[in-house]
PDB file of N, CA and C in Angstrom:
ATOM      1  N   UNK A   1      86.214 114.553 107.575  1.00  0.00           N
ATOM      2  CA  UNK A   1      86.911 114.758 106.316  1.00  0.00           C
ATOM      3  C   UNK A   1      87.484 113.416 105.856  1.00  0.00           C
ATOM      4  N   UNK A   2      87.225 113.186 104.764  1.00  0.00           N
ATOM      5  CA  UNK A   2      87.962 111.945 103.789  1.00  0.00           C
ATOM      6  C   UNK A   2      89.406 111.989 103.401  1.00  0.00           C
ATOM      7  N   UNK A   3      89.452 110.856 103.640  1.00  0.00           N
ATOM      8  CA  UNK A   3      91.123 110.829 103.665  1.00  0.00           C
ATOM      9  C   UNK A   3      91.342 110.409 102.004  1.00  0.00           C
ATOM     10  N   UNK A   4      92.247 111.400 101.390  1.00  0.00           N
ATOM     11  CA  UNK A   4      92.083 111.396  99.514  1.00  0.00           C
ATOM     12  C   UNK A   4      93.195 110.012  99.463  1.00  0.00           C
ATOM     13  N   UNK A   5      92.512 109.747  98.358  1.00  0.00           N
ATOM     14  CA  UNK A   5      93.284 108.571  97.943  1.00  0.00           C
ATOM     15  C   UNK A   5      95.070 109.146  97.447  1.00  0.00           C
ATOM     16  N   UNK A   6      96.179 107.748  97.371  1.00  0.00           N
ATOM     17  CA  UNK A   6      97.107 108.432  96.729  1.00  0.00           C
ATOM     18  C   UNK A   6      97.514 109.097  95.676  1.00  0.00           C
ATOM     19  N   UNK A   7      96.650 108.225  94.538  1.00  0.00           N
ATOM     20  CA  UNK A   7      96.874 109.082  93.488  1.00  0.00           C
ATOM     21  C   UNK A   7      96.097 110.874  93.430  1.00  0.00           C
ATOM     22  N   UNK A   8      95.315 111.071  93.776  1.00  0.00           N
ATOM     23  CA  UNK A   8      95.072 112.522  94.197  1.00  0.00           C
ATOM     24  C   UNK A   8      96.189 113.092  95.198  1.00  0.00           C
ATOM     25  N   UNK A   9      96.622 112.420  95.717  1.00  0.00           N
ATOM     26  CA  UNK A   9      97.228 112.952  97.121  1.00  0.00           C
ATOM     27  C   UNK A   9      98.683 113.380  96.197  1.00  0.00           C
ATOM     28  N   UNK A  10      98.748 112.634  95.278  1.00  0.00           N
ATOM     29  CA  UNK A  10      99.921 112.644  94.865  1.00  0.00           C
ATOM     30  C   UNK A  10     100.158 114.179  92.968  1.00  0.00           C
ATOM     31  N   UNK A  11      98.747 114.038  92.549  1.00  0.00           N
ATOM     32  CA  UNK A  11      98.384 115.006  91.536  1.00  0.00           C
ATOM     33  C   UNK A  11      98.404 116.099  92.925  1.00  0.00           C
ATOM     34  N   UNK A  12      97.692 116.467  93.755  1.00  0.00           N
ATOM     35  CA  UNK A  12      97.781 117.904  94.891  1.00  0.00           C
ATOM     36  C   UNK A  12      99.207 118.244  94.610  1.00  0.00           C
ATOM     37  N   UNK A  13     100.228 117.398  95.265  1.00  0.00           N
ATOM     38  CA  UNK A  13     102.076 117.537  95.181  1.00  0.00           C
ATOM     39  C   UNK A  13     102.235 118.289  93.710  1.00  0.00           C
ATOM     40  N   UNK A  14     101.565 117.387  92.770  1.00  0.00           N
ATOM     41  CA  UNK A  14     102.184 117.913  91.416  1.00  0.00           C
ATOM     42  C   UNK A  14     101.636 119.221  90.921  1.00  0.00           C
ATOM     43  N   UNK A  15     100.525 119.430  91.243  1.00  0.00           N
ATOM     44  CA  UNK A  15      99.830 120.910  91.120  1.00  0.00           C
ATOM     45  C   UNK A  15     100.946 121.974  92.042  1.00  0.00           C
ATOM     46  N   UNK A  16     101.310 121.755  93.382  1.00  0.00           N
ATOM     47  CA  UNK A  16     101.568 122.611  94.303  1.00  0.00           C
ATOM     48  C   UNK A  16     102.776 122.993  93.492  1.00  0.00           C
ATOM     49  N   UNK A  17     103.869 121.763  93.307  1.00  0.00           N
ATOM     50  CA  UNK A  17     105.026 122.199  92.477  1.00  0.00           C
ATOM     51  C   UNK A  17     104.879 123.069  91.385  1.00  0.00           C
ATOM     52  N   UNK A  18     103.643 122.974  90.374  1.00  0.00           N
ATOM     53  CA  UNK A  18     103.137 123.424  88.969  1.00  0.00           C
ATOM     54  C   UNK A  18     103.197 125.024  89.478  1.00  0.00           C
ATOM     55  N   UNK A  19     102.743 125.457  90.947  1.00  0.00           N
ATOM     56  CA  UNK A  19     102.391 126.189  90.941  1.00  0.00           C
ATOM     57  C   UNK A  19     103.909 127.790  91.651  1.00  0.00           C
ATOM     58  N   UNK A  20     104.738 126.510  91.654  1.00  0.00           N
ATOM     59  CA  UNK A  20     105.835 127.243  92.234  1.00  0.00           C
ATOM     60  C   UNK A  20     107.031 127.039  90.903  1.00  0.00           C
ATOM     61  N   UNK A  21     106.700 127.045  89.653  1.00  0.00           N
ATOM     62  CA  UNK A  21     107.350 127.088  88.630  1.00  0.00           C
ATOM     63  C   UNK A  21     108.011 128.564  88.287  1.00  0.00           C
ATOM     64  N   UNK A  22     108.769 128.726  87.953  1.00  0.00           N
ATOM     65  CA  UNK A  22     109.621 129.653  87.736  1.00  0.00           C
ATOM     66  C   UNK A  22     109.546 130.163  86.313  1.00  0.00           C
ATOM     67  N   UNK A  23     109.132 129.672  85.544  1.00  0.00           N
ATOM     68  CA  UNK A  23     109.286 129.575  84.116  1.00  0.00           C
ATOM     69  C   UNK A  23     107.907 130.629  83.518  1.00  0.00           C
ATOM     70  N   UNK A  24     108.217 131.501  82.929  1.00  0.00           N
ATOM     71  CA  UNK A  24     107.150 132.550  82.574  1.00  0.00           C
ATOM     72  C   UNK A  24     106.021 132.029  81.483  1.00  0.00           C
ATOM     73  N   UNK A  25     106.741 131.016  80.527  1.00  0.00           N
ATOM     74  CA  UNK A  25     105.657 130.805  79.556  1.00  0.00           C
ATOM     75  C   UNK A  25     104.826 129.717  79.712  1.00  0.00           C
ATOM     76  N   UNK A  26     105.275 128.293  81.107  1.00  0.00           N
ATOM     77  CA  UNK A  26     104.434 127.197  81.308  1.00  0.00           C
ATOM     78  C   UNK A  26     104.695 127.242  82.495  1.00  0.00           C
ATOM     79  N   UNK A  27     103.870 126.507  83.198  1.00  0.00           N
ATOM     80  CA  UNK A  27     103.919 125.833  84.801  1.00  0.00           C
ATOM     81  C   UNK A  27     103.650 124.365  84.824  1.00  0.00           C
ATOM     82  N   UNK A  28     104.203 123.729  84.572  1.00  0.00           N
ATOM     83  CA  UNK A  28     104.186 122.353  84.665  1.00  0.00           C
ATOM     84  C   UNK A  28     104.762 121.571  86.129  1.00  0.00           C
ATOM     85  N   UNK A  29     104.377 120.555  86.638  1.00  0.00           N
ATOM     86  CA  UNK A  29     104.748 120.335  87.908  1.00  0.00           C
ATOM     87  C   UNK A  29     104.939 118.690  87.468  1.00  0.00           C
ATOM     88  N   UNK A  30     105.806 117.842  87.936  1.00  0.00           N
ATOM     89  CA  UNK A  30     105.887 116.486  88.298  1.00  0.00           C
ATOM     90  C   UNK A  30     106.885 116.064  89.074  1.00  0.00           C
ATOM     91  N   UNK A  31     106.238 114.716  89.423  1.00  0.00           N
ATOM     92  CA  UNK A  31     106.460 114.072  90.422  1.00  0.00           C
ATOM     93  C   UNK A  31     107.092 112.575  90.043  1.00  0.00           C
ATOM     94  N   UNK A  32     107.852 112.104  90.802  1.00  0.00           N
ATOM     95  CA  UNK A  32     108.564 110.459  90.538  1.00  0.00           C
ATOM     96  C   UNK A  32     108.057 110.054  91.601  1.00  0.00           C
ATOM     97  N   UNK A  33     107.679 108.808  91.666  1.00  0.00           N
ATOM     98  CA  UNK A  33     107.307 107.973  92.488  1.00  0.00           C
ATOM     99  C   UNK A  33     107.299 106.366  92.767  1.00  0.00           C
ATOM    100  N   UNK A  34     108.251 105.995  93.698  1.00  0.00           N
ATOM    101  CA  UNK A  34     108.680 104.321  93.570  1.00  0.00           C
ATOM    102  C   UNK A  34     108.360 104.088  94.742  1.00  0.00           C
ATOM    103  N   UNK A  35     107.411 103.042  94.503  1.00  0.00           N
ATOM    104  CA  UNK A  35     106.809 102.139  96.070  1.00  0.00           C
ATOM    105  C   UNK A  35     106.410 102.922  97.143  1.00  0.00           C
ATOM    106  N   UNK A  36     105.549 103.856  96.665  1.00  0.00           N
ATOM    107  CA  UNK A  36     104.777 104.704  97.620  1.00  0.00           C
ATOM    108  C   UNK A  36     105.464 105.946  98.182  1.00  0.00           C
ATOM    109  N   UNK A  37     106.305 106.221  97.500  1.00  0.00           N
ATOM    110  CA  UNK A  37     107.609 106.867  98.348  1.00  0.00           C
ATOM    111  C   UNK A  37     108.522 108.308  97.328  1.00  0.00           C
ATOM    112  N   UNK A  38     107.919 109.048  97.440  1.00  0.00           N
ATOM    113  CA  UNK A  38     108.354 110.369  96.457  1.00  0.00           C
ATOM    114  C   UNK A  38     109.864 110.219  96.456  1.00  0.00           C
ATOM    115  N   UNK A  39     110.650 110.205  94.992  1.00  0.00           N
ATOM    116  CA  UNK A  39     111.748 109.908  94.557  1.00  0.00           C
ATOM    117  C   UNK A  39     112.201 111.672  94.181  1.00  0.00           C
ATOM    118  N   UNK A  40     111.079 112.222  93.508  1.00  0.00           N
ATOM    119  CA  UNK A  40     112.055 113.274  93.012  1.00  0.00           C
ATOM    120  C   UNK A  40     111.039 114.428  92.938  1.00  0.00           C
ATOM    121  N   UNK A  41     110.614 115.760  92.482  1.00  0.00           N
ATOM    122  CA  UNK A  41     109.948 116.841  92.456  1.00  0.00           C
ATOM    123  C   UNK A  41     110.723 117.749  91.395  1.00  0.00           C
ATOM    124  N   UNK A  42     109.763 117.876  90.640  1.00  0.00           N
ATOM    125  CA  UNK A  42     110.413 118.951  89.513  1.00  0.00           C
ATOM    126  C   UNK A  42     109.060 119.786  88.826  1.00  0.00           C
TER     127      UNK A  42
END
């Protein structure tokens, strides 16, 4: 198995969050990210 690059590695995070949204009319997921190193999740 291939090891995914970060920026995929890092859209997967933002999907997973997208997908644990609370909000009935959108699911949106993002991510902050400084120097390789997840800052925040929303």
């Amino acid at each position: 198995m291939k090891r995914p690059d970060k920026d995929h590695y890092y859209l997967d995070i933002a999907a997973a969050v997208a997908r644990r949204s609370t909000c009935l009319r959108r699911h949106f997921g993002a991510i902050i990210v400084q120097a390789d190193q997840i800052i925040s999740t929303g």
